[in-house]
Each structure stands twice: as structure tokens, then as C-alpha cells.
PDB file of N, CA and C in Angstrom:
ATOM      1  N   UNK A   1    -114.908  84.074  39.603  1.00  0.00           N
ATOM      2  CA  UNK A   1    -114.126  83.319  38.654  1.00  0.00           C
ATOM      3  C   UNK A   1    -114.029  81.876  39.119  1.00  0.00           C
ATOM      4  N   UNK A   2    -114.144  80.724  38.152  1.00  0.00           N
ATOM      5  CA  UNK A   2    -114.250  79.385  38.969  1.00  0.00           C
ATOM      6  C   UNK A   2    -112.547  79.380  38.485  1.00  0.00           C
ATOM      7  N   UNK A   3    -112.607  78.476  39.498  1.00  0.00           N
ATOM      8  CA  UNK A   3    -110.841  78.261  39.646  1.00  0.00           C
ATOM      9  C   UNK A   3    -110.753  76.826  38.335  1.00  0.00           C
ATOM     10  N   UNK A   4    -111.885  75.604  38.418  1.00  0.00           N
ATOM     11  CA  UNK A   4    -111.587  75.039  37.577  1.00  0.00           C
ATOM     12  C   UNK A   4    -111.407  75.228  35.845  1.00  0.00           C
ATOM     13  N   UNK A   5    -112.126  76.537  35.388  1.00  0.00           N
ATOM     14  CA  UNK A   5    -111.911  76.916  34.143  1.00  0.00           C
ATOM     15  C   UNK A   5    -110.275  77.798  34.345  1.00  0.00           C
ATOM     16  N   UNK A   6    -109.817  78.252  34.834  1.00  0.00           N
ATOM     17  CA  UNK A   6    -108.590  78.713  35.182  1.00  0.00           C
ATOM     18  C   UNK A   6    -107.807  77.742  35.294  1.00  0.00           C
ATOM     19  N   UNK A   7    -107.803  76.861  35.748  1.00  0.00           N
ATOM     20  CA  UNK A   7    -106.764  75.417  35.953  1.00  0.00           C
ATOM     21  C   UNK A   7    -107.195  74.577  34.773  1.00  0.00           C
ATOM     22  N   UNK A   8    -107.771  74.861  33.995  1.00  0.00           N
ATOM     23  CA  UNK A   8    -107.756  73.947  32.271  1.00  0.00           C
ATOM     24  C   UNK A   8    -107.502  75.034  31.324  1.00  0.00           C
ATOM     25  N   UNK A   9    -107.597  76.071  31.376  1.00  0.00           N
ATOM     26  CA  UNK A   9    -106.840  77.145  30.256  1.00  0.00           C
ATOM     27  C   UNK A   9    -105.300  77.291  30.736  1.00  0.00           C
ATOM     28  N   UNK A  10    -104.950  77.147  32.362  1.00  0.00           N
ATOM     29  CA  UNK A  10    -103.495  77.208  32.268  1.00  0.00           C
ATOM     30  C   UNK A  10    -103.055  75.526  31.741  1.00  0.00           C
ATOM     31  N   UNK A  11    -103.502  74.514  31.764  1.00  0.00           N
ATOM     32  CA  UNK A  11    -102.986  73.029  31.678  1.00  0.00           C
ATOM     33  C   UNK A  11    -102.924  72.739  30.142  1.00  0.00           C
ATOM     34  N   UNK A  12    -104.009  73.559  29.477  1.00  0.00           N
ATOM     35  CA  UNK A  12    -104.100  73.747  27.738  1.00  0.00           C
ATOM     36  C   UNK A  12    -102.933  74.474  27.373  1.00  0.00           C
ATOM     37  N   UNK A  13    -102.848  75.902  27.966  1.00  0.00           N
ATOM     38  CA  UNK A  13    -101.593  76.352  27.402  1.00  0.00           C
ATOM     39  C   UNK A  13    -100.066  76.358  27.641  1.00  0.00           C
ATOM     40  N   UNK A  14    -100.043  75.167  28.627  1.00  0.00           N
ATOM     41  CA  UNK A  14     -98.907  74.834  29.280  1.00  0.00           C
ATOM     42  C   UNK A  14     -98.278  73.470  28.044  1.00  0.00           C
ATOM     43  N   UNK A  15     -99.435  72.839  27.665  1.00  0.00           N
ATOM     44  CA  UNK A  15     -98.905  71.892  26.619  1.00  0.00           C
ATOM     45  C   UNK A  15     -99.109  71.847  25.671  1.00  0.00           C
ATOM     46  N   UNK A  16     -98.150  72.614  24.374  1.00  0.00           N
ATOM     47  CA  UNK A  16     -98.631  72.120  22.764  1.00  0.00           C
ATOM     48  C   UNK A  16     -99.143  70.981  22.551  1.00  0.00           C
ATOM     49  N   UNK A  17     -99.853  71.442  21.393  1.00  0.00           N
ATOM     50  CA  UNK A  17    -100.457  70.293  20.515  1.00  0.00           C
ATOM     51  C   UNK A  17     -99.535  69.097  20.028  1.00  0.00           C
ATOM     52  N   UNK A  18     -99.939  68.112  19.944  1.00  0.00           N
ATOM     53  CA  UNK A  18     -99.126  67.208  19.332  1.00  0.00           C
ATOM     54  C   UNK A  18     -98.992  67.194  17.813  1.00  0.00           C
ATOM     55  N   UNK A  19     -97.800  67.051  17.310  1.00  0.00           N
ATOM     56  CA  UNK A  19     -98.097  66.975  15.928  1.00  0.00           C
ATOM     57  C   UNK A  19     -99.213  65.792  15.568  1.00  0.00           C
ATOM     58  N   UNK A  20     -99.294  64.925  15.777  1.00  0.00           N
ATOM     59  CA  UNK A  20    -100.012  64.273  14.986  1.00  0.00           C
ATOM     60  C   UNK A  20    -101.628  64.880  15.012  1.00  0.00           C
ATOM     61  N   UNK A  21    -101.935  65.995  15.528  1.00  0.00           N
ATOM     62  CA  UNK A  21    -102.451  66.288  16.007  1.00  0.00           C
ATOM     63  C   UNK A  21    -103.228  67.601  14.642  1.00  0.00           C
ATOM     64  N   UNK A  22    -101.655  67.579  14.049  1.00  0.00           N
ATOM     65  CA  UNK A  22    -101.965  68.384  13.019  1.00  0.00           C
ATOM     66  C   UNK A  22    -102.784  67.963  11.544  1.00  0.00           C
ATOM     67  N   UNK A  23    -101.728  66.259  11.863  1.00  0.00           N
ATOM     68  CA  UNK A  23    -102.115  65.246  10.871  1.00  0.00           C
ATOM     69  C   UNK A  23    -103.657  65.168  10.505  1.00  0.00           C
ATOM     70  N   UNK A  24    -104.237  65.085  11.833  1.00  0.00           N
ATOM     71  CA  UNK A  24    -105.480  64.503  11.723  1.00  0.00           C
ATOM     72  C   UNK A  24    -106.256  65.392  11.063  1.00  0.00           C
ATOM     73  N   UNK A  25    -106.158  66.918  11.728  1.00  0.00           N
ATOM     74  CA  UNK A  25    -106.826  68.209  10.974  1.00  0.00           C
ATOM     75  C   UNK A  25    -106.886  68.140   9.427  1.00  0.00           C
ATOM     76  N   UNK A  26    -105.347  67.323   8.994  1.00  0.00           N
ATOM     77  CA  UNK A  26    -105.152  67.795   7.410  1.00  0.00           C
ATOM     78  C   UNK A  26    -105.858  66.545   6.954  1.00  0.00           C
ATOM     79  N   UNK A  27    -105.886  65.363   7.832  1.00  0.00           N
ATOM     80  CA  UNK A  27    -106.731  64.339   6.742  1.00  0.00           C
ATOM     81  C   UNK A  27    -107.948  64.737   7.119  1.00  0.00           C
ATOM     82  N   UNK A  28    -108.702  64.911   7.693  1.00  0.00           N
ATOM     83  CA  UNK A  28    -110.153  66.029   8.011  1.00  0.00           C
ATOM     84  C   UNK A  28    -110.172  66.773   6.694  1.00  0.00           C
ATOM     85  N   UNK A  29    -109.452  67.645   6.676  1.00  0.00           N
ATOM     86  CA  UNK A  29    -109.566  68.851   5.201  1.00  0.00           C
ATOM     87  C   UNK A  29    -109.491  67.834   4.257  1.00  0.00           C
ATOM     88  N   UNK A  30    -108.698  67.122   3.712  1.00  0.00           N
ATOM     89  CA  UNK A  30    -108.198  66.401   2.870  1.00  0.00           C
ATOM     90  C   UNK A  30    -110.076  65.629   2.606  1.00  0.00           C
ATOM     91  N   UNK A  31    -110.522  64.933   3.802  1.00  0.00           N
ATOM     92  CA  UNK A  31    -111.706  64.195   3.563  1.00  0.00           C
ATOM     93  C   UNK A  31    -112.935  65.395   2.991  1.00  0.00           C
ATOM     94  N   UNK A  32    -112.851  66.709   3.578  1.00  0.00           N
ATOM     95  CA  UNK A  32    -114.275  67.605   3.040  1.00  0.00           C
ATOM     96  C   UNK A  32    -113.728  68.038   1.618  1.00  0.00           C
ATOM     97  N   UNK A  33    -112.454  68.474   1.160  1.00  0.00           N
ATOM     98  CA  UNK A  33    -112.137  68.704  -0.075  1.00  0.00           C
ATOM     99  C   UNK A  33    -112.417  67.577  -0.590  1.00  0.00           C
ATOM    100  N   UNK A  34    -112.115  66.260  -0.625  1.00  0.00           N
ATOM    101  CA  UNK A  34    -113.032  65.539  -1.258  1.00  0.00           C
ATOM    102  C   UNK A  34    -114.282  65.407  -1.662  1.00  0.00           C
ATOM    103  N   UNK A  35    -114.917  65.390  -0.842  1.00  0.00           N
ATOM    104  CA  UNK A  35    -116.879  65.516  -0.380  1.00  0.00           C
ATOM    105  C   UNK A  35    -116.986  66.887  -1.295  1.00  0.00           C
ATOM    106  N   UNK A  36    -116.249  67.642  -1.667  1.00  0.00           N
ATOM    107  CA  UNK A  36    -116.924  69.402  -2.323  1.00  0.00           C
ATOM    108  C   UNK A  36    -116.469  68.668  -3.780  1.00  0.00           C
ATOM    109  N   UNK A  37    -115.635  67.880  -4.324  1.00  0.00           N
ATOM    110  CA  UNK A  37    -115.260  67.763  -5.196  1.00  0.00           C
ATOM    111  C   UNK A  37    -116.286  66.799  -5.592  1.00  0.00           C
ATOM    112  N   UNK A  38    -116.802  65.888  -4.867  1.00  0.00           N
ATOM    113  CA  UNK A  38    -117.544  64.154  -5.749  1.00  0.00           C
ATOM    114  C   UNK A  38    -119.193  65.060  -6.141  1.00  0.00           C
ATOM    115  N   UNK A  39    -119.886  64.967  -7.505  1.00  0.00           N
ATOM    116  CA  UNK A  39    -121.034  65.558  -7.922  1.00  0.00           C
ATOM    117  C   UNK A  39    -122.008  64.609  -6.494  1.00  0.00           C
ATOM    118  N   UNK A  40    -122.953  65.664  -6.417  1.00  0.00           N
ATOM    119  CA  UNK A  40    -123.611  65.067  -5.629  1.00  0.00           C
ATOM    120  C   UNK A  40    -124.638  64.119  -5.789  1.00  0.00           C
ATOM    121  N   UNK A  41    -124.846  63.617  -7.552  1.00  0.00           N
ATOM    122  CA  UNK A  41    -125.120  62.494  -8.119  1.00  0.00           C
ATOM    123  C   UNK A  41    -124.414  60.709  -7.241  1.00  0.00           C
ATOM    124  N   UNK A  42    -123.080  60.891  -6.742  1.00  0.00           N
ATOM    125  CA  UNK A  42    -122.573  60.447  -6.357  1.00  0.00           C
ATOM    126  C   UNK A  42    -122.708  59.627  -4.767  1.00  0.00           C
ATOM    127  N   UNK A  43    -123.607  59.473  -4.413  1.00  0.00           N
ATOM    128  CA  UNK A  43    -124.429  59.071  -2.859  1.00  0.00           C
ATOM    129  C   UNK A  43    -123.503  58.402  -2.193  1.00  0.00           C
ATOM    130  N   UNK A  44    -122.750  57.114  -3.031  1.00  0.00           N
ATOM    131  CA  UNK A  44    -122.414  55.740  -2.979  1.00  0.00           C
ATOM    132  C   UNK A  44    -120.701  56.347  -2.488  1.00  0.00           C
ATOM    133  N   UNK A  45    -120.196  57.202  -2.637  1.00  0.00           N
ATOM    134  CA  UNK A  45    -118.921  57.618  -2.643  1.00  0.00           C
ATOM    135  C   UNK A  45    -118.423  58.826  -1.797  1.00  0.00           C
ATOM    136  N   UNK A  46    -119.541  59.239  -1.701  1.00  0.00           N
ATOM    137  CA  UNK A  46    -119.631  60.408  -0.226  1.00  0.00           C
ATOM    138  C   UNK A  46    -120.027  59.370   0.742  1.00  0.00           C
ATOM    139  N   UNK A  47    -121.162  58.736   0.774  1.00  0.00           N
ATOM    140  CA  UNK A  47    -121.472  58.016   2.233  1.00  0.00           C
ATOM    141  C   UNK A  47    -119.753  57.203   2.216  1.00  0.00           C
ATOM    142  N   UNK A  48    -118.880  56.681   1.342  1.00  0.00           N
ATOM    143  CA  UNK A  48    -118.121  56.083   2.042  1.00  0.00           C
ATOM    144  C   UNK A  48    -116.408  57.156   2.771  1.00  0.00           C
ATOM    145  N   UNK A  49    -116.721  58.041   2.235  1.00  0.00           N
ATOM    146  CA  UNK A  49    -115.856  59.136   2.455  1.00  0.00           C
ATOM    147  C   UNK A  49    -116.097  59.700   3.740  1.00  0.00           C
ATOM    148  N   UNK A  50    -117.550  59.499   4.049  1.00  0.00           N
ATOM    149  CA  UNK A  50    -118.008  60.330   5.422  1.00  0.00           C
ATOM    150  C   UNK A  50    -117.570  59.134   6.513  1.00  0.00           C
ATOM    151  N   UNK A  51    -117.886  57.532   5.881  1.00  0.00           N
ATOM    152  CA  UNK A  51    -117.488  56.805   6.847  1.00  0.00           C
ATOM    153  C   UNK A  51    -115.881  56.759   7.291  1.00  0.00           C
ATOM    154  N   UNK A  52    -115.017  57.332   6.189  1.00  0.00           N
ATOM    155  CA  UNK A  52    -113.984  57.237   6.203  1.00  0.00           C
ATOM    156  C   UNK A  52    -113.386  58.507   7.529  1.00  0.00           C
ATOM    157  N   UNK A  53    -114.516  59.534   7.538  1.00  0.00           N
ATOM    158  CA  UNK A  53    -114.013  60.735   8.547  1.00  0.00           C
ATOM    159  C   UNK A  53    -114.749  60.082   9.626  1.00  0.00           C
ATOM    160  N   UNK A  54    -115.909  59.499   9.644  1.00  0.00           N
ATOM    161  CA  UNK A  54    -116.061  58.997  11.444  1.00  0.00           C
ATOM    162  C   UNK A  54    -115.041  58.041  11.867  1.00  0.00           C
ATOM    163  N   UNK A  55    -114.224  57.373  11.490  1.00  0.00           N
ATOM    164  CA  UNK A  55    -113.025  56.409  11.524  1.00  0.00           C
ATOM    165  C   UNK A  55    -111.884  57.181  11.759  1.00  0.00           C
ATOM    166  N   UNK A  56    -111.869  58.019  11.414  1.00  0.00           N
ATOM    167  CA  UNK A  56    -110.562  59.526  11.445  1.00  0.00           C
ATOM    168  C   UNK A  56    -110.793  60.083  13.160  1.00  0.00           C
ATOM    169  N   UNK A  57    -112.168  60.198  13.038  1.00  0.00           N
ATOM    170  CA  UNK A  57    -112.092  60.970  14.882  1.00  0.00           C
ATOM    171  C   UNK A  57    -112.319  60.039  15.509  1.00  0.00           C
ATOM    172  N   UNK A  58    -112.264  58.928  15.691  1.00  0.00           N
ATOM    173  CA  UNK A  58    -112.126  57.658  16.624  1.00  0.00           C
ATOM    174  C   UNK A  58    -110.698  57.075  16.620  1.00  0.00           C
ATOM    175  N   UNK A  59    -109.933  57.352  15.432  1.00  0.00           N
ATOM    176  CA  UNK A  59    -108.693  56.719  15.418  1.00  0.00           C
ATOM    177  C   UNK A  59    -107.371  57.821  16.427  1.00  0.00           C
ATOM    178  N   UNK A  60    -106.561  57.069  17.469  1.00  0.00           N
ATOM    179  CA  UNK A  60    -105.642  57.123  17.638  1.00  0.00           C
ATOM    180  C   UNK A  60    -104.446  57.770  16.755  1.00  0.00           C
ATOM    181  N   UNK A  61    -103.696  58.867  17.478  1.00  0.00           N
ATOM    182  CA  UNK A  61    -102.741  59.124  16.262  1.00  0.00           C
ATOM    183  C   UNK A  61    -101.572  58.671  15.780  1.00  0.00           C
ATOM    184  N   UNK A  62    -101.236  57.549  17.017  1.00  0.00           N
ATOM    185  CA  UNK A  62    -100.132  56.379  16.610  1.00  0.00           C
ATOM    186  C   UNK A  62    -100.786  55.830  15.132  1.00  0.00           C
ATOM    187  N   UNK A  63    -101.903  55.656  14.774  1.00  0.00           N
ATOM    188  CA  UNK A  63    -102.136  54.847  13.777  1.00  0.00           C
ATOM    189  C   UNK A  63    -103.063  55.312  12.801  1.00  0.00           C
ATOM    190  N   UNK A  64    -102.417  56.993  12.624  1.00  0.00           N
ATOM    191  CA  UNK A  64    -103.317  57.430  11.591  1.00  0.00           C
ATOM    192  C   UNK A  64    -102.862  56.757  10.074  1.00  0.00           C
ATOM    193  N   UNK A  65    -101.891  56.318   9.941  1.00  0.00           N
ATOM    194  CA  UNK A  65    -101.052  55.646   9.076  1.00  0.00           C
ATOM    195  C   UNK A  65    -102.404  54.620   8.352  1.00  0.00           C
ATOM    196  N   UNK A  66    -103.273  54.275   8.832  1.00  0.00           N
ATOM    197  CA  UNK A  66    -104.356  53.179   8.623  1.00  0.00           C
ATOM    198  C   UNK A  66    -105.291  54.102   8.048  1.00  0.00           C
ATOM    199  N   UNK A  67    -105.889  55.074   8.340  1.00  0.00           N
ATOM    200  CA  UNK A  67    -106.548  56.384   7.893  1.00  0.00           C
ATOM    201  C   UNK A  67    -106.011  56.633   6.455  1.00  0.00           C
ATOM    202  N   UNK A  68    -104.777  56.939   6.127  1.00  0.00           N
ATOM    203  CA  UNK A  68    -104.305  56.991   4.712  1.00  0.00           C
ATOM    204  C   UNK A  68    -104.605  55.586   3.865  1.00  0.00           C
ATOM    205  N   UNK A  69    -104.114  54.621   4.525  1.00  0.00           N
ATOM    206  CA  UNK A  69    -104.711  53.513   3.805  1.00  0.00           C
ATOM    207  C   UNK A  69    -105.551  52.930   3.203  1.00  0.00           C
ATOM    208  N   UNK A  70    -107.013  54.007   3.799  1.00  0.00           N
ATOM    209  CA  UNK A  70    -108.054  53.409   3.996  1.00  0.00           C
ATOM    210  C   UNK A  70    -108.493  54.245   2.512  1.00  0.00           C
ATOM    211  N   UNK A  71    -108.038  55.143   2.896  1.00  0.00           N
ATOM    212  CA  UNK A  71    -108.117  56.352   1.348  1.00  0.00           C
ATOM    213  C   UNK A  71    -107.800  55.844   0.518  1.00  0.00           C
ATOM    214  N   UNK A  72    -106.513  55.654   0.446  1.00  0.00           N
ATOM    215  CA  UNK A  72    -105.386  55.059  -1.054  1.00  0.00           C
ATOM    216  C   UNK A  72    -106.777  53.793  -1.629  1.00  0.00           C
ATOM    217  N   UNK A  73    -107.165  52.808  -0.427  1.00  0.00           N
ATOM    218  CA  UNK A  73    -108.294  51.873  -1.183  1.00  0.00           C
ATOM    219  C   UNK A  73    -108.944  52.366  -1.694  1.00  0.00           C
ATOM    220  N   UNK A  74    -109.986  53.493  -0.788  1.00  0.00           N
ATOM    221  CA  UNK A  74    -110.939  53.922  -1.594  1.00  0.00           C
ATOM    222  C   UNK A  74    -110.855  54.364  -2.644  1.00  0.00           C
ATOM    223  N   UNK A  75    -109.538  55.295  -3.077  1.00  0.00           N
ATOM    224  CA  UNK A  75    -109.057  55.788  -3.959  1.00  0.00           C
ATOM    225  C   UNK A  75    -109.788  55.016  -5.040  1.00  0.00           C
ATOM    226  N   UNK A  76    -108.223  53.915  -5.004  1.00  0.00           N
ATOM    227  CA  UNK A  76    -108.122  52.583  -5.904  1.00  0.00           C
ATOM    228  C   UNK A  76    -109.069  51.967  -6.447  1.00  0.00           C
ATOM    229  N   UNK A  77    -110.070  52.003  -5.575  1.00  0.00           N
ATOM    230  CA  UNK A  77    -111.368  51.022  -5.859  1.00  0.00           C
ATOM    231  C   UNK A  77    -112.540  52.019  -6.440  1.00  0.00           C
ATOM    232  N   UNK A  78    -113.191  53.442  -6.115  1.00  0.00           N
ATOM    233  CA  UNK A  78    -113.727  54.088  -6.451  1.00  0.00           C
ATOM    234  C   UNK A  78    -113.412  54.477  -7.646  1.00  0.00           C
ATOM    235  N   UNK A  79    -112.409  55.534  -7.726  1.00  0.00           N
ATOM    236  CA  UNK A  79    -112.303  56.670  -8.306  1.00  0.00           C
ATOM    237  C   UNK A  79    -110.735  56.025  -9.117  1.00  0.00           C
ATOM    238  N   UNK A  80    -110.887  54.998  -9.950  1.00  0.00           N
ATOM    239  CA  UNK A  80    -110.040  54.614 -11.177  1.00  0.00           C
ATOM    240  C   UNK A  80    -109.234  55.969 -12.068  1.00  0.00           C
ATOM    241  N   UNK A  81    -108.023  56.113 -12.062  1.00  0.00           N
ATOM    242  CA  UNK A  81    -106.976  57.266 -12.819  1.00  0.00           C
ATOM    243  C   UNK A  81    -107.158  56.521 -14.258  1.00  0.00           C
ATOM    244  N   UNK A  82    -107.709  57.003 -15.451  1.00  0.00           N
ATOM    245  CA  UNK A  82    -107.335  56.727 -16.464  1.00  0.00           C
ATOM    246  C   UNK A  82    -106.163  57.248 -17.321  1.00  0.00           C
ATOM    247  N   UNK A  83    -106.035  57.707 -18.140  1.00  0.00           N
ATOM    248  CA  UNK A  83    -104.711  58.006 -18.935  1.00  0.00           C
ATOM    249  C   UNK A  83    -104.728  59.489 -18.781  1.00  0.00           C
ATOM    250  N   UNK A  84    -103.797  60.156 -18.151  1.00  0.00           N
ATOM    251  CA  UNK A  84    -103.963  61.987 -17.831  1.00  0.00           C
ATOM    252  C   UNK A  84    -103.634  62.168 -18.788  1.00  0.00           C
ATOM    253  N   UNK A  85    -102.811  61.452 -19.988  1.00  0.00           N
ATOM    254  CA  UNK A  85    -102.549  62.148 -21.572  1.00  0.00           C
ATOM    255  C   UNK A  85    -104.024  62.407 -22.280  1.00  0.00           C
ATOM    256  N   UNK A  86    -104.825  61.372 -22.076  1.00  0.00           N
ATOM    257  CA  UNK A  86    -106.499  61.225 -23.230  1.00  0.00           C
ATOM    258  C   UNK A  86    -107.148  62.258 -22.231  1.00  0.00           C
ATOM    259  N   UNK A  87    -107.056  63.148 -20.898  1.00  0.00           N
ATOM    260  CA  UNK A  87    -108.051  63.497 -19.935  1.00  0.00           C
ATOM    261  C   UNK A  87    -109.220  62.849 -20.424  1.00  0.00           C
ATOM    262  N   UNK A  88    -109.220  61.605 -20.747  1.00  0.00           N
ATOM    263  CA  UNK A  88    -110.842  60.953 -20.111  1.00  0.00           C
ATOM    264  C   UNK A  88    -111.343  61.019 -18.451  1.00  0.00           C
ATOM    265  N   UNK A  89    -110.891  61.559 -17.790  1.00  0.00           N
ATOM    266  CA  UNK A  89    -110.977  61.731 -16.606  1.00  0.00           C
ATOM    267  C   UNK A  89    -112.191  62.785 -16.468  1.00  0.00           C
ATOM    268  N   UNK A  90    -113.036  63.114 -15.921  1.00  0.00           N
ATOM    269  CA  UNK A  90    -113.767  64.518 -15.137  1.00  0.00           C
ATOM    270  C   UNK A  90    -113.172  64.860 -14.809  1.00  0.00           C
ATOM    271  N   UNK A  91    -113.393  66.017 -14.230  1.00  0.00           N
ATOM    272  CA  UNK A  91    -113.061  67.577 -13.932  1.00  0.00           C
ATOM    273  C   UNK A  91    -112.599  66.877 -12.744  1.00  0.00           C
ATOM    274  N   UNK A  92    -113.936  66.414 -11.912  1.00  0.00           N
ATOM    275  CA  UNK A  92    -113.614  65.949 -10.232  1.00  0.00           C
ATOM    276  C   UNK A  92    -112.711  65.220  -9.959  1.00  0.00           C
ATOM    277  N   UNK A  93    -112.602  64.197 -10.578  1.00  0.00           N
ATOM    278  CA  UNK A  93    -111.605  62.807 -10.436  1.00  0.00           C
ATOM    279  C   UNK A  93    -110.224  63.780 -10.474  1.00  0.00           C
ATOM    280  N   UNK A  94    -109.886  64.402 -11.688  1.00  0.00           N
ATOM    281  CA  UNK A  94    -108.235  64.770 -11.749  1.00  0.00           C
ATOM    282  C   UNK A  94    -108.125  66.000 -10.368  1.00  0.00           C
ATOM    283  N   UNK A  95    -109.200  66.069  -9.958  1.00  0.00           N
ATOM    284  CA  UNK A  95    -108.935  67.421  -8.263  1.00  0.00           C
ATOM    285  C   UNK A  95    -109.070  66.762  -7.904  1.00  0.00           C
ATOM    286  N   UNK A  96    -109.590  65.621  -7.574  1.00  0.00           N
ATOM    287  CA  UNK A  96    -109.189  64.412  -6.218  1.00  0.00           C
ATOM    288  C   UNK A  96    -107.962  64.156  -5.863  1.00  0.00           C
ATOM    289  N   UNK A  97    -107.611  63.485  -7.423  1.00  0.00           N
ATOM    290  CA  UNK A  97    -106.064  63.211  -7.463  1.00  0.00           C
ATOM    291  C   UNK A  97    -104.980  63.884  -7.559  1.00  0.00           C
ATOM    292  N   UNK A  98    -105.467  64.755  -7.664  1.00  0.00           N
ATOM    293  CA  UNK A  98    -104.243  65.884  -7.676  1.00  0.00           C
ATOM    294  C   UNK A  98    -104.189  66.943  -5.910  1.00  0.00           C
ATOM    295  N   UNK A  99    -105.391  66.872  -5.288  1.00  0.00           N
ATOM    296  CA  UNK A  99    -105.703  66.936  -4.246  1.00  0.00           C
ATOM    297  C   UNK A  99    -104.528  65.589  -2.919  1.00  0.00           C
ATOM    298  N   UNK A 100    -105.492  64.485  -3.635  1.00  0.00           N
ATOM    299  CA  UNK A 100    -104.377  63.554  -3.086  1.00  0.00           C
ATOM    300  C   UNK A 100    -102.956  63.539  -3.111  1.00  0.00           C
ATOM    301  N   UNK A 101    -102.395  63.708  -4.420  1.00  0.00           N
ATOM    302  CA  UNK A 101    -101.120  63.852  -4.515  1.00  0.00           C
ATOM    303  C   UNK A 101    -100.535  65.085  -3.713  1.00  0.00           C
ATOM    304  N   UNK A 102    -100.990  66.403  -3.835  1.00  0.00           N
ATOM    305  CA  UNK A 102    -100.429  67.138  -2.672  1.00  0.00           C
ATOM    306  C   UNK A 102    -100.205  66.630  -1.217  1.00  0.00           C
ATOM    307  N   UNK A 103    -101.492  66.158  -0.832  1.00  0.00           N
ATOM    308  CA  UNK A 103    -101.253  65.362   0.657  1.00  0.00           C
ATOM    309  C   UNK A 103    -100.283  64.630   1.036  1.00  0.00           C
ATOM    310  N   UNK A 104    -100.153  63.708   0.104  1.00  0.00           N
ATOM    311  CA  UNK A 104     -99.094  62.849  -0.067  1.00  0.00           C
ATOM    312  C   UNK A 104     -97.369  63.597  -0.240  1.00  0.00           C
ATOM    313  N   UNK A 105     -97.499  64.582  -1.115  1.00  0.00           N
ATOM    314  CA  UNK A 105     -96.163  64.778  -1.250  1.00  0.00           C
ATOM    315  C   UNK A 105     -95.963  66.030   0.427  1.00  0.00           C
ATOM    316  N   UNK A 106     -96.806  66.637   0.510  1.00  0.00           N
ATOM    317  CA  UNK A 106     -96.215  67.307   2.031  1.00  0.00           C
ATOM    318  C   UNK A 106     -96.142  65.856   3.238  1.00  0.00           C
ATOM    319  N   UNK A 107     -96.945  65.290   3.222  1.00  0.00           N
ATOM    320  CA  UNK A 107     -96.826  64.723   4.440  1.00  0.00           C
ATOM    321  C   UNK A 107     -95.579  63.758   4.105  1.00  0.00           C
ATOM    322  N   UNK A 108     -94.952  63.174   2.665  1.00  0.00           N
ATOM    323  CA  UNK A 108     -93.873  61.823   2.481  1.00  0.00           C
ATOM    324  C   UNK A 108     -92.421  62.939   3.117  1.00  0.00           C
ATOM    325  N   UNK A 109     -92.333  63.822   3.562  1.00  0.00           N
ATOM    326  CA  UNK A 109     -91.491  64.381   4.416  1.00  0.00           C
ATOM    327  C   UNK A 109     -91.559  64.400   5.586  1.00  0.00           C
ATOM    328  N   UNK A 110     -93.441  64.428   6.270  1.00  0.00           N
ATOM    329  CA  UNK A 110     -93.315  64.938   7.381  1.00  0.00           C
ATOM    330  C   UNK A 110     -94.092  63.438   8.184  1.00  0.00           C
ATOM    331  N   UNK A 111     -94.113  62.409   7.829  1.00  0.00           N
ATOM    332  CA  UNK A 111     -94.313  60.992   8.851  1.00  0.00           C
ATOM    333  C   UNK A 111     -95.189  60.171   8.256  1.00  0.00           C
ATOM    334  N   UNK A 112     -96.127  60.607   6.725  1.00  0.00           N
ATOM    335  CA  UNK A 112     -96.529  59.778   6.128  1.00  0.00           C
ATOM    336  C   UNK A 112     -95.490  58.432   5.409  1.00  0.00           C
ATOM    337  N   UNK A 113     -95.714  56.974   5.994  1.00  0.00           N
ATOM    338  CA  UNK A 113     -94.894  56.401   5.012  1.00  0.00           C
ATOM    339  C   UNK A 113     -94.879  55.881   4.135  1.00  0.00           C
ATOM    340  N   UNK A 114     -94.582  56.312   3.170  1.00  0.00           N
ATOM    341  CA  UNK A 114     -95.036  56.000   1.600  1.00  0.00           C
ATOM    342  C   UNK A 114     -94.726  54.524   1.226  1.00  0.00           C
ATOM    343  N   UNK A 115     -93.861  54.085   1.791  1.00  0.00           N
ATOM    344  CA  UNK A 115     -93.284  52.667   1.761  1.00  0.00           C
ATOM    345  C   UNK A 115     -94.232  51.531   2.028  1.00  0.00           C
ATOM    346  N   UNK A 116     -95.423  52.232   3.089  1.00  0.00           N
ATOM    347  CA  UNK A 116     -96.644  51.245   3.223  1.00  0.00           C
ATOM    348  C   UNK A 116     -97.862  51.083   2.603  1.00  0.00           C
ATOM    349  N   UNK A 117     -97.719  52.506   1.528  1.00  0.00           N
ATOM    350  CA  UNK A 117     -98.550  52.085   0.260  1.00  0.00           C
ATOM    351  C   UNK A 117     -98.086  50.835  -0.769  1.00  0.00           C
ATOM    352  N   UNK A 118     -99.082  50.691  -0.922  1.00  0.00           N
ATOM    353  CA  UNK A 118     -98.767  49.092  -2.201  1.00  0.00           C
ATOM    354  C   UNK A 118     -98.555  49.659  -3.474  1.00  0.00           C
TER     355      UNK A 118
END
């Protein structure tokens, strides 16, 4: 038995995970439920979604707060909400956003701050 795999499974289970730790997992999901939702006609909007998850596992979790931000733009700038009364919308667009909006409403309890959306 090596003693050093024994002295990193006891040092792993000696310290929980950090929450933010959880954060990151859910904007991870949050980014591939996106990517399953955009038609794959769509090149221009997945490549920036994927850039948006290599930025996710490089980022710090003091400042995943910038990670949401980066979304809400893309959001904003991509994927335009037209009138949910006319559903001129696709199928995909209103599961984005309605995708998004879940994220948003679990996390505006749990450390997302909504106050730093524009």
C-alpha cells in the first residue's frame, strides 16, 4: 500500500468541498444544457458557449460572479427574447431562457447577485 495515496484520500476526506465549488459544477451543467439546446446549424454560438466553459475552469471561485456575466452578455447579444405572448421565439431560445431563469432564480438565494446584472 503506498502511504502517499493513503495520505491524499485521508486529506480529501478530511475537507468538504467548498460551496462555490458547487457553483461552478452548476454553471458547467447550465453551459452543456445550453450546447444540447443551440441547433447544431448554429457554429457561431456554441464555439462561443464552449469559450465561455474554458473561462469557467480557469476562473477562481471568488469571481465566478464574472462567469454569470459573461452569460447574461452572451445571452443579450446572441439569443434576443422576443414577445413570449406572439412565441415568435423557437423551441430552443424559450429552453435557454427558461433554463437560464431557473439558474438564476436558485442561485438569487444562494450567492448569485442579481443586483450586478444590468
Amino acid at each position: 500500500m503506498n502511504l502517499n495515496s493513503n495520505y491524499e484520500i485521508i486529506l480529501m476526506s478530511s475537507f468538504p468541498k467548498p460551496p462555490r465549488s458547487e457553483k461552478k459544477k452548476n454553471l458547467n451543467n447550465l453551459l452543456n444544457s445550453f450546447l444540447k439546446e443551440i441547433p447544431q446549424e448554429k457554429k457561431l454560438l456554441s464555439n462561443q458557449i464552449k469559450s465561455i466553459k474554458t473561462t469557467l475552469h480557469y476562473t477562481a471561485p471568488e469571481i465566478l460572479d464574472n462567469i454569470v456575466l459573461k452569460i447574461y452578455d452572451f445571452l443579450q447579444i446572441n439569443i434576443p427574447l422576443y414577445d413570449e405572448k406572439e412565441k415568435t421565439n423557437p423551441q430552443w431560445v424559450l429552453n435557454i431562457n427558461l433554463l437560464w431563469n431557473m439558474f438564476l432564480n436558485h442561485y438569487g438565494q444562494q450567492g448569485v447577485n442579481k443586483s450586478t446584472l444590468p
